[in-house]
N, C-alpha and C. Protein backbone atom coordinates (compact mmCIF):
# COMPACT_ATOMS: atom_id res chain seq x y z
N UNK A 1 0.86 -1.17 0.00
CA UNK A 1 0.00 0.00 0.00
C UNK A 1 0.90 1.23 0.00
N UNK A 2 0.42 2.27 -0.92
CA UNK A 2 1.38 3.21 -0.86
C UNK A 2 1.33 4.52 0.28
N UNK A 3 1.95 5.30 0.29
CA UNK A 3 1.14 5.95 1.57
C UNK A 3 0.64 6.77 1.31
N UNK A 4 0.09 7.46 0.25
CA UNK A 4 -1.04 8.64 -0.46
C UNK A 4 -2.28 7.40 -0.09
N UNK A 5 -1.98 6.38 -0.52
CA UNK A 5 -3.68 5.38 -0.50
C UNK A 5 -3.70 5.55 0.92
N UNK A 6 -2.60 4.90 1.86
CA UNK A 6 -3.02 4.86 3.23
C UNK A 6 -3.41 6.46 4.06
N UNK A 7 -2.68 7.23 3.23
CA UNK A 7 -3.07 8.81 3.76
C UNK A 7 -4.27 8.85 4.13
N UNK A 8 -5.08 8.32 2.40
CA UNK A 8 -6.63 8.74 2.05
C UNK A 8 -7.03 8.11 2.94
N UNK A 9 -7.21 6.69 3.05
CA UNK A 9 -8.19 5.79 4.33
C UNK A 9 -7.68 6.40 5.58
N UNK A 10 -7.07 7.25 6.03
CA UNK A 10 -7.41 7.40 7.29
C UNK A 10 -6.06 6.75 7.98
N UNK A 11 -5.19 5.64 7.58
CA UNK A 11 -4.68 4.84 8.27
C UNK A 11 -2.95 5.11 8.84
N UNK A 12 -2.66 5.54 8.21
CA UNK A 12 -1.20 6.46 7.98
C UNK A 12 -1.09 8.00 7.56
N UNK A 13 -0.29 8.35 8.79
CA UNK A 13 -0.10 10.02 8.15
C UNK A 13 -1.67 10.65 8.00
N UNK A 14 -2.73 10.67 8.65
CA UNK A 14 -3.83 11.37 8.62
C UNK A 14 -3.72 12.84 9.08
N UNK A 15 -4.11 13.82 9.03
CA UNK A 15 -4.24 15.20 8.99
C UNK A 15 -5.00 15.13 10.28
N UNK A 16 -5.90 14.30 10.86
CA UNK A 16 -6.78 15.05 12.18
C UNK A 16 -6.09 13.97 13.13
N UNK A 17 -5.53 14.78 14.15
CA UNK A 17 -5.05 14.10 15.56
C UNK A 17 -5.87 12.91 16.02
N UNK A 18 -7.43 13.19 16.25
CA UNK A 18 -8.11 12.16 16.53
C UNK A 18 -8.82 10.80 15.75
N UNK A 19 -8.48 11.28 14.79
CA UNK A 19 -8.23 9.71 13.34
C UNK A 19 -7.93 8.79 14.17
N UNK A 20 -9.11 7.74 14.00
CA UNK A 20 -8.48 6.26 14.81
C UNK A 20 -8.69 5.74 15.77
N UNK A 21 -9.16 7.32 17.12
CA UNK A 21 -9.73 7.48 18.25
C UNK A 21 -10.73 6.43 18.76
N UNK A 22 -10.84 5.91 19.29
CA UNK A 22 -11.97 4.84 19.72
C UNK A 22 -12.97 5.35 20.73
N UNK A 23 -14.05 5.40 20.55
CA UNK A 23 -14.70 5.53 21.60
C UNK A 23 -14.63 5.01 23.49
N UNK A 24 -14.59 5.10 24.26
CA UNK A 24 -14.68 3.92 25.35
C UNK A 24 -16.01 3.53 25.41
N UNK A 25 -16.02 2.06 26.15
CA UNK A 25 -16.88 1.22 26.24
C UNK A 25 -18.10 2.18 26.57
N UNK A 26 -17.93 2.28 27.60
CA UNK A 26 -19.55 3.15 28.53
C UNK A 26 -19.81 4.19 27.38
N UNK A 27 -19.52 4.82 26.04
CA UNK A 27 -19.87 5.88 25.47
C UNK A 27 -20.49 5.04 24.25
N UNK A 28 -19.66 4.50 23.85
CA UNK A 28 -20.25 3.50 22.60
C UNK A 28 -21.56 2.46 22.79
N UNK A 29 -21.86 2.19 24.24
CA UNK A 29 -23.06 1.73 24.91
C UNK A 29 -24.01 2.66 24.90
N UNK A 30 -23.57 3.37 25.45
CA UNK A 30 -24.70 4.58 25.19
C UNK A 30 -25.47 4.85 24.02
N UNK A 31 -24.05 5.21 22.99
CA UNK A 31 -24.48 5.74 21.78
C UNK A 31 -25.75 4.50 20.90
N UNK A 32 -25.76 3.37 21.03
CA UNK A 32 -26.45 2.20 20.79
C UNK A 32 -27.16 2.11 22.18
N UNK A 33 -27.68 2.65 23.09
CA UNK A 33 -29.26 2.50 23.55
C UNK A 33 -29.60 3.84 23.24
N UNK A 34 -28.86 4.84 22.80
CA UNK A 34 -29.70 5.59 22.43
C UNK A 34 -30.55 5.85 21.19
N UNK A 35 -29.82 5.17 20.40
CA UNK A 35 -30.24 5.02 19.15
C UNK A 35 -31.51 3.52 18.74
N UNK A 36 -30.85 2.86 19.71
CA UNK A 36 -31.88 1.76 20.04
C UNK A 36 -33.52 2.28 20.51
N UNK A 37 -33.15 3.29 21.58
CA UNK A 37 -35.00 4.04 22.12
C UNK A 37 -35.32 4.86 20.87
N UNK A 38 -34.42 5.80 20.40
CA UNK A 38 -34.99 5.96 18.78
C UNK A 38 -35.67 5.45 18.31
N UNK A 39 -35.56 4.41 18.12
CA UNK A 39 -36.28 3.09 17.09
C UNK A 39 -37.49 2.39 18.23
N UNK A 40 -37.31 2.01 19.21
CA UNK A 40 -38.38 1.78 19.66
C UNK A 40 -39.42 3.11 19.82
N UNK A 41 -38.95 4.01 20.20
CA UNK A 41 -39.86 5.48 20.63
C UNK A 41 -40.49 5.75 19.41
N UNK A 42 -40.16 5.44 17.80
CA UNK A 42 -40.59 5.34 16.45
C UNK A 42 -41.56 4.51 16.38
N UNK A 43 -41.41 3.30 16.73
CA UNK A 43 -41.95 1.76 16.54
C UNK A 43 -43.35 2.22 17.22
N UNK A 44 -42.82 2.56 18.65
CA UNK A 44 -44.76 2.99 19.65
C UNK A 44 -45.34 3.94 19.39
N UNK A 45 -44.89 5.12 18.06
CA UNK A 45 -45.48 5.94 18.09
C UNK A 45 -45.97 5.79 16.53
N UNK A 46 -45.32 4.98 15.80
CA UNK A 46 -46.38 4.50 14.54
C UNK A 46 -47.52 3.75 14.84
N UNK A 47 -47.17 2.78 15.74
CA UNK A 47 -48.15 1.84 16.15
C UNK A 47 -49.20 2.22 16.71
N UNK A 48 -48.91 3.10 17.94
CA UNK A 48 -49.74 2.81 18.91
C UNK A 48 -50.16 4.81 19.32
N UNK A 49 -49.64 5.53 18.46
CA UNK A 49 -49.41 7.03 18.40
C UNK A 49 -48.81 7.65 19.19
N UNK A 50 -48.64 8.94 19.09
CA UNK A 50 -47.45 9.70 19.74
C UNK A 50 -47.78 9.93 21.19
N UNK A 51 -46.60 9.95 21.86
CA UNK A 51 -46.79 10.09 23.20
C UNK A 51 -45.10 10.68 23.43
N UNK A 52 -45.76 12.09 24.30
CA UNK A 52 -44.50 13.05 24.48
C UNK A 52 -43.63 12.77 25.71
N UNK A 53 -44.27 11.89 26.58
CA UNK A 53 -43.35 11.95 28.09
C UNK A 53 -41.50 11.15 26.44
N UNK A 54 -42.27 10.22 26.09
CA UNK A 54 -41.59 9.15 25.89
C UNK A 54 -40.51 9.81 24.48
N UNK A 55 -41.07 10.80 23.69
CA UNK A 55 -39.97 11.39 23.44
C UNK A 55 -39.23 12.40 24.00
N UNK A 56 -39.81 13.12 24.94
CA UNK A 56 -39.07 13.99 25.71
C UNK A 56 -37.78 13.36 26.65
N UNK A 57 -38.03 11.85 26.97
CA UNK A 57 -37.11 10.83 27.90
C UNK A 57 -36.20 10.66 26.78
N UNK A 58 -36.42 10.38 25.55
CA UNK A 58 -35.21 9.87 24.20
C UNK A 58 -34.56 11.45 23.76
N UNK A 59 -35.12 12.43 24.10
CA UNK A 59 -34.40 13.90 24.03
C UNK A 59 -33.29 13.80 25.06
N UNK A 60 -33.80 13.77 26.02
CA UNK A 60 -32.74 13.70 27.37
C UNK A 60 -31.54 12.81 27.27
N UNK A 61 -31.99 11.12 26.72
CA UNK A 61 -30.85 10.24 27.16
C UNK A 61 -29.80 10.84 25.72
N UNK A 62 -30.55 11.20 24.91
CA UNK A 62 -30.21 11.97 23.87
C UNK A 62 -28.80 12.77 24.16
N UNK A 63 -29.05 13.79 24.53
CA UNK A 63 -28.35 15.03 25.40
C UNK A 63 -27.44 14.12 26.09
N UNK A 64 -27.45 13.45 27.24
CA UNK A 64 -26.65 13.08 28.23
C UNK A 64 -25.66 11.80 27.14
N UNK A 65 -26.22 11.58 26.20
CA UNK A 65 -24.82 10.69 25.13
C UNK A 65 -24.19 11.92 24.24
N UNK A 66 -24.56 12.59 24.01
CA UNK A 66 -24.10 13.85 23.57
C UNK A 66 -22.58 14.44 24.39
N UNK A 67 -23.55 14.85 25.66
CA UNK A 67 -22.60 15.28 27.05
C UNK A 67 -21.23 14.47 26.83
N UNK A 68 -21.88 12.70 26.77
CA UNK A 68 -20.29 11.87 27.40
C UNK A 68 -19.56 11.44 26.07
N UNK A 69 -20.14 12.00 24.42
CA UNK A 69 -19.25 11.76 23.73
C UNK A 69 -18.35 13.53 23.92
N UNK A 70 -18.97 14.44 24.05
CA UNK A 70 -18.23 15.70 23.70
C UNK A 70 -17.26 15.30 25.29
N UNK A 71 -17.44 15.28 26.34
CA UNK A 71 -16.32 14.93 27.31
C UNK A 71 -15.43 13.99 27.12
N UNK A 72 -15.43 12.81 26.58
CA UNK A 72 -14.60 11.59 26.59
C UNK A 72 -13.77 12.15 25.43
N UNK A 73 -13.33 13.23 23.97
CA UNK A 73 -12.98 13.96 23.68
C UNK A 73 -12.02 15.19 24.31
N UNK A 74 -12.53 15.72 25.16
CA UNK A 74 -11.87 17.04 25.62
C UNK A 74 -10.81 16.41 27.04
């Protein structure tokens, strides 16, 4: 592989410091139940119609995966 190809993917010699960065466990959990109540909070509100406590709760856990990806960063 040459290293202009590996430049491009990301894998060698990348331009942004955090290229590569991994999430930690507890943030990447998050990020997948939050996106998980997405889809259910979708699912009960096609089905069964809208109900606000229950998106206002997927706003919040929303926000608070937000919070611990912008901290686990800084």
């Amino acid at each position: 592989m040459s290293s202009a190809a590996g430049a491009k993917r990301g894998t060698m010699g990348g331009t942004n410091p955090e290229e590569g960065v991994a999430m930690p466990g507890s943030t990447k959990a998050m990020g997948v139940l939050t996106i998980g109540g997405l889809v259910a909070v979708t699912a009960y509100t096609v089905a069964l119609g809208g109900n606000g406590w229950l998106w206002f709760g997927w706003a919040v856990l929303g926000l608070l995966t937000l919070g611990m990806v912008v901290s686990d960063h800084t």
